[in-house]
N, C-alpha and C. Protein backbone atom coordinates (compact mmCIF):
# COMPACT_ATOMS: atom_id res chain seq x y z
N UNK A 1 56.42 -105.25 227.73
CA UNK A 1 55.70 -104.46 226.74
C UNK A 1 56.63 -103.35 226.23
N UNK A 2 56.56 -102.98 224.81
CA UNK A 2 57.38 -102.17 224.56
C UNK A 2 57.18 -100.68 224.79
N UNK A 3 57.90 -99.70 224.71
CA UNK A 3 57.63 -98.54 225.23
C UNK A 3 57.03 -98.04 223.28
N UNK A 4 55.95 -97.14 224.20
CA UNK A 4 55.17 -96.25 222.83
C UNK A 4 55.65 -95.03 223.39
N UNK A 5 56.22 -94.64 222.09
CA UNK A 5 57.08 -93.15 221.75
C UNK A 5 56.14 -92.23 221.11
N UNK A 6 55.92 -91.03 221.50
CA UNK A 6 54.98 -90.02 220.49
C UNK A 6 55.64 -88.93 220.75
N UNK A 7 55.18 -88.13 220.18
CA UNK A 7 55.83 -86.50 219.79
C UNK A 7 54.14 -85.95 219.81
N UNK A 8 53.67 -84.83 220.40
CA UNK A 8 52.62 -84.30 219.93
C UNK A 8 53.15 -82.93 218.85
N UNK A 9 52.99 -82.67 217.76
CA UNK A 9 53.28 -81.64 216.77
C UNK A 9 52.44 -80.68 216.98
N UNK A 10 50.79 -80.36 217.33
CA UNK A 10 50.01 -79.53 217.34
C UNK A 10 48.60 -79.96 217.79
N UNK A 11 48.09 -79.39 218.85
CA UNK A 11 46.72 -79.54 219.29
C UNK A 11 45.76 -78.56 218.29
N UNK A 12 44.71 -79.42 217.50
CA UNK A 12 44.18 -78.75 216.58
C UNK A 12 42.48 -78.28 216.96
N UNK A 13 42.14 -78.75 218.47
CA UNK A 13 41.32 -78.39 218.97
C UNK A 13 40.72 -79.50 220.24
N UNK A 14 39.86 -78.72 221.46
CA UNK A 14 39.18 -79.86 222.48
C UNK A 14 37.88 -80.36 222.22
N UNK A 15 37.61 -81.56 222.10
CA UNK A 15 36.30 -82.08 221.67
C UNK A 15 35.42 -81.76 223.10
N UNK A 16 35.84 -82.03 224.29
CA UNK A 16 35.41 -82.18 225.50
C UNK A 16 36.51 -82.46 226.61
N UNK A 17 35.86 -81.99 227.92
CA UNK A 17 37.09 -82.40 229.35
C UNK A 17 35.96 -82.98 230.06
N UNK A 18 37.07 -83.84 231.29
CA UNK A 18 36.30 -84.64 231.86
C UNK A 18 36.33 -83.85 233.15
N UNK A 19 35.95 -84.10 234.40
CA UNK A 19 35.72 -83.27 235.58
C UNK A 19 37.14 -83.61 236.27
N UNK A 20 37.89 -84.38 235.94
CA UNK A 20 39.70 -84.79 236.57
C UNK A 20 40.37 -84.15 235.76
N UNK A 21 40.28 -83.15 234.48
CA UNK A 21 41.08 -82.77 234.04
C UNK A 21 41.31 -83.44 232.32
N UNK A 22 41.06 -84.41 232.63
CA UNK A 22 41.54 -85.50 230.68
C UNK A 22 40.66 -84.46 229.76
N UNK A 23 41.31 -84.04 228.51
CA UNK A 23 41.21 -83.63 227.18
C UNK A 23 40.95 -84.43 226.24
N UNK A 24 39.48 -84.57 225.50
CA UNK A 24 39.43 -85.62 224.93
C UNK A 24 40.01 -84.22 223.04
N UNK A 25 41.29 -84.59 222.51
CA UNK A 25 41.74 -83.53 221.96
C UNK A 25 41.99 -84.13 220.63
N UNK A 26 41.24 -83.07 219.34
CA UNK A 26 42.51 -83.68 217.72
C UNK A 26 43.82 -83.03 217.86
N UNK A 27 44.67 -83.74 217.47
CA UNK A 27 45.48 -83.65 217.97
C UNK A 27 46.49 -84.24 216.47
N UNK A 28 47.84 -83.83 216.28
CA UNK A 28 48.37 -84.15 215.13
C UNK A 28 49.93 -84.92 215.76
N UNK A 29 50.13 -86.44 215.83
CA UNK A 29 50.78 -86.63 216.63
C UNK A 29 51.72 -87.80 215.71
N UNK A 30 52.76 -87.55 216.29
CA UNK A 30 53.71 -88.76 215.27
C UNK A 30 54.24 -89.67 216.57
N UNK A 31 53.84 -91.27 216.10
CA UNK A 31 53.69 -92.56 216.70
C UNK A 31 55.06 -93.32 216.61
N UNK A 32 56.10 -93.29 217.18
CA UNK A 32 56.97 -94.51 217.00
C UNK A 32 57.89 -94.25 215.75
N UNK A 33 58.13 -92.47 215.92
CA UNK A 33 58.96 -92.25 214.60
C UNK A 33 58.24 -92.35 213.23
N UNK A 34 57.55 -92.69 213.31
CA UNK A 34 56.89 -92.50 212.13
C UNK A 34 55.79 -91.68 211.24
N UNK A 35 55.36 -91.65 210.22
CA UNK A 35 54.80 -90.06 209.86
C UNK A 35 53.67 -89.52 210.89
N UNK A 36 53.28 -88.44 211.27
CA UNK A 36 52.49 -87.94 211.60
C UNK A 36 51.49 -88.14 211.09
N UNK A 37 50.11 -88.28 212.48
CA UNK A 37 48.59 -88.74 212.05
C UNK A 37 47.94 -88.05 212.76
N UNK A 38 46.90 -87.46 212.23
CA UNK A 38 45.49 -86.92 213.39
C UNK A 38 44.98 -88.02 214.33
N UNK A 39 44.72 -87.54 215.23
CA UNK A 39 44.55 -88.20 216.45
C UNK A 39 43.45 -87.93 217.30
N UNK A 40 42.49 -88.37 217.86
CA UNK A 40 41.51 -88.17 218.59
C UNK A 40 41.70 -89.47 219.75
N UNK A 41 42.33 -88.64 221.29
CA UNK A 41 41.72 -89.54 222.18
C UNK A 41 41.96 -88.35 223.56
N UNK A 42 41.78 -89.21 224.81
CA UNK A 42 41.67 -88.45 225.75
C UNK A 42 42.74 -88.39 225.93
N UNK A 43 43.44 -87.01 227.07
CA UNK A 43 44.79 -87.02 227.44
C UNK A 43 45.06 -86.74 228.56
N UNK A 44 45.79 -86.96 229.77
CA UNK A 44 45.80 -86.72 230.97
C UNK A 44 46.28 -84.76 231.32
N UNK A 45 46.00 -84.29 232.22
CA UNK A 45 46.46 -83.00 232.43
C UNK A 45 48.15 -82.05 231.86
N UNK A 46 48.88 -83.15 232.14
CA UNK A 46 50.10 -83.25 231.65
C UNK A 46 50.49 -83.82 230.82
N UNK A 47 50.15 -84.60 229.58
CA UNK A 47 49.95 -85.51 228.59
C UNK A 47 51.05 -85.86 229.32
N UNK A 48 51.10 -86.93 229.93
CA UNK A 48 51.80 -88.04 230.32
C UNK A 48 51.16 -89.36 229.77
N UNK A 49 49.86 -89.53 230.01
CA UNK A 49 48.64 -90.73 230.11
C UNK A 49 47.57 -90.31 229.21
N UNK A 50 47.60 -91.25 228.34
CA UNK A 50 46.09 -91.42 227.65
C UNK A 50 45.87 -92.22 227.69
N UNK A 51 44.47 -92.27 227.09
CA UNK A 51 43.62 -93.52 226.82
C UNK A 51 43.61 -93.80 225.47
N UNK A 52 42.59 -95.31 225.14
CA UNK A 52 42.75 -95.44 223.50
C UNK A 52 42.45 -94.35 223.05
N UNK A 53 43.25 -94.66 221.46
CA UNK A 53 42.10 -93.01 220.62
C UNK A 53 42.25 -94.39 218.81
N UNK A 54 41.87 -92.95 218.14
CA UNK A 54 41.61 -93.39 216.94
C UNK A 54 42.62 -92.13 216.17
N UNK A 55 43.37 -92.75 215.23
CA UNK A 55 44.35 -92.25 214.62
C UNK A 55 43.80 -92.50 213.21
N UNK A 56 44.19 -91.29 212.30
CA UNK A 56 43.65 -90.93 210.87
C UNK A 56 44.71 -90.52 210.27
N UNK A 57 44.94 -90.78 209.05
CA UNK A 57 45.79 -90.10 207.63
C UNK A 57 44.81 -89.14 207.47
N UNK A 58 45.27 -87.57 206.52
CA UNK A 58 44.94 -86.55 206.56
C UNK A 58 43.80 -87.12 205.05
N UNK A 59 43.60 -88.41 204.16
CA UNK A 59 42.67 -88.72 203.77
C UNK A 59 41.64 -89.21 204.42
N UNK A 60 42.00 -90.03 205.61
CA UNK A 60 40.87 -90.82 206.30
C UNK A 60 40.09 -89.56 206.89
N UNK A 61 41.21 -88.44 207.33
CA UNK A 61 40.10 -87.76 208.26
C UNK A 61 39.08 -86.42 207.13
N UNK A 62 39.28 -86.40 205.99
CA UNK A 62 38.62 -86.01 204.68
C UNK A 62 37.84 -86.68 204.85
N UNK A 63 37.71 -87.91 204.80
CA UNK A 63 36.75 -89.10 204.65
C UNK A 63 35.45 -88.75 205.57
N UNK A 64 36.61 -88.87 206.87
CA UNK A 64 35.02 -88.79 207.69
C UNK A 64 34.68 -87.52 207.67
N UNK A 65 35.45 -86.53 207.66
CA UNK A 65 35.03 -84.89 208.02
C UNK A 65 33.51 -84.61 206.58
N UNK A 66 33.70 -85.91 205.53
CA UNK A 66 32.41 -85.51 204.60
C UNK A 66 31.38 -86.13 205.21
N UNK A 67 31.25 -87.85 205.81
CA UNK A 67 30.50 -88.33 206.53
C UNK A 67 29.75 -87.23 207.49
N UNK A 68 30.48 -86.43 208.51
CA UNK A 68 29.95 -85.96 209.42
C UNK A 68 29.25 -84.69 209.21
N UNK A 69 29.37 -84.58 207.60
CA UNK A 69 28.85 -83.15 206.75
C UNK A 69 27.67 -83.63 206.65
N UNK A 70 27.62 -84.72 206.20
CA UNK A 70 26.21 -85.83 205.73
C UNK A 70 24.88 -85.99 206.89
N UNK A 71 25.56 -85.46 208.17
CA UNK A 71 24.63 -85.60 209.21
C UNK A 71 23.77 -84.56 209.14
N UNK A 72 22.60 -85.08 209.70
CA UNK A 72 21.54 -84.27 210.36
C UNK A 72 21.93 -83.49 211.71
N UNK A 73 22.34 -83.02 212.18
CA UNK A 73 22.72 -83.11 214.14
C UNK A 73 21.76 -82.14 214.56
């Protein structure tokens, strides 16, 4: 399997932690050399280890940031 390369550029806030420590964090992170994307997934204490996340262009996350305007909560 090939090695996945990231750079984290800036933690832009914590959604939630788990009771071991993981940061589920947005996060602005560039993937494999390539441009930087917002990022939402969990991260281990030492960002060594995460889990899946979901990665956004600074349109996609416009996109949803109006969706989630649209809510009731």
């Amino acid at each position: 399997m090939a090695e996945i390369k990231y750079e984290i550029l800036e933690t832009l806030g914590t959604i939630s932690e788990s009771s071991k420590g993981w940061k589920k964090d947005l996060k602005l992170v560039r993937w494999n050399d390539k441009a930087a994307k917002y990022d939402i997934r969990e991260w281990s204490p030492n960002y060594d280890r995460m889990s899946k996340g979901l990665t956004f262009t600074k349109e996609e996350l416009i996109s949803l940031r109006d969706i989630l305007n649209t809510l009731e909560l």
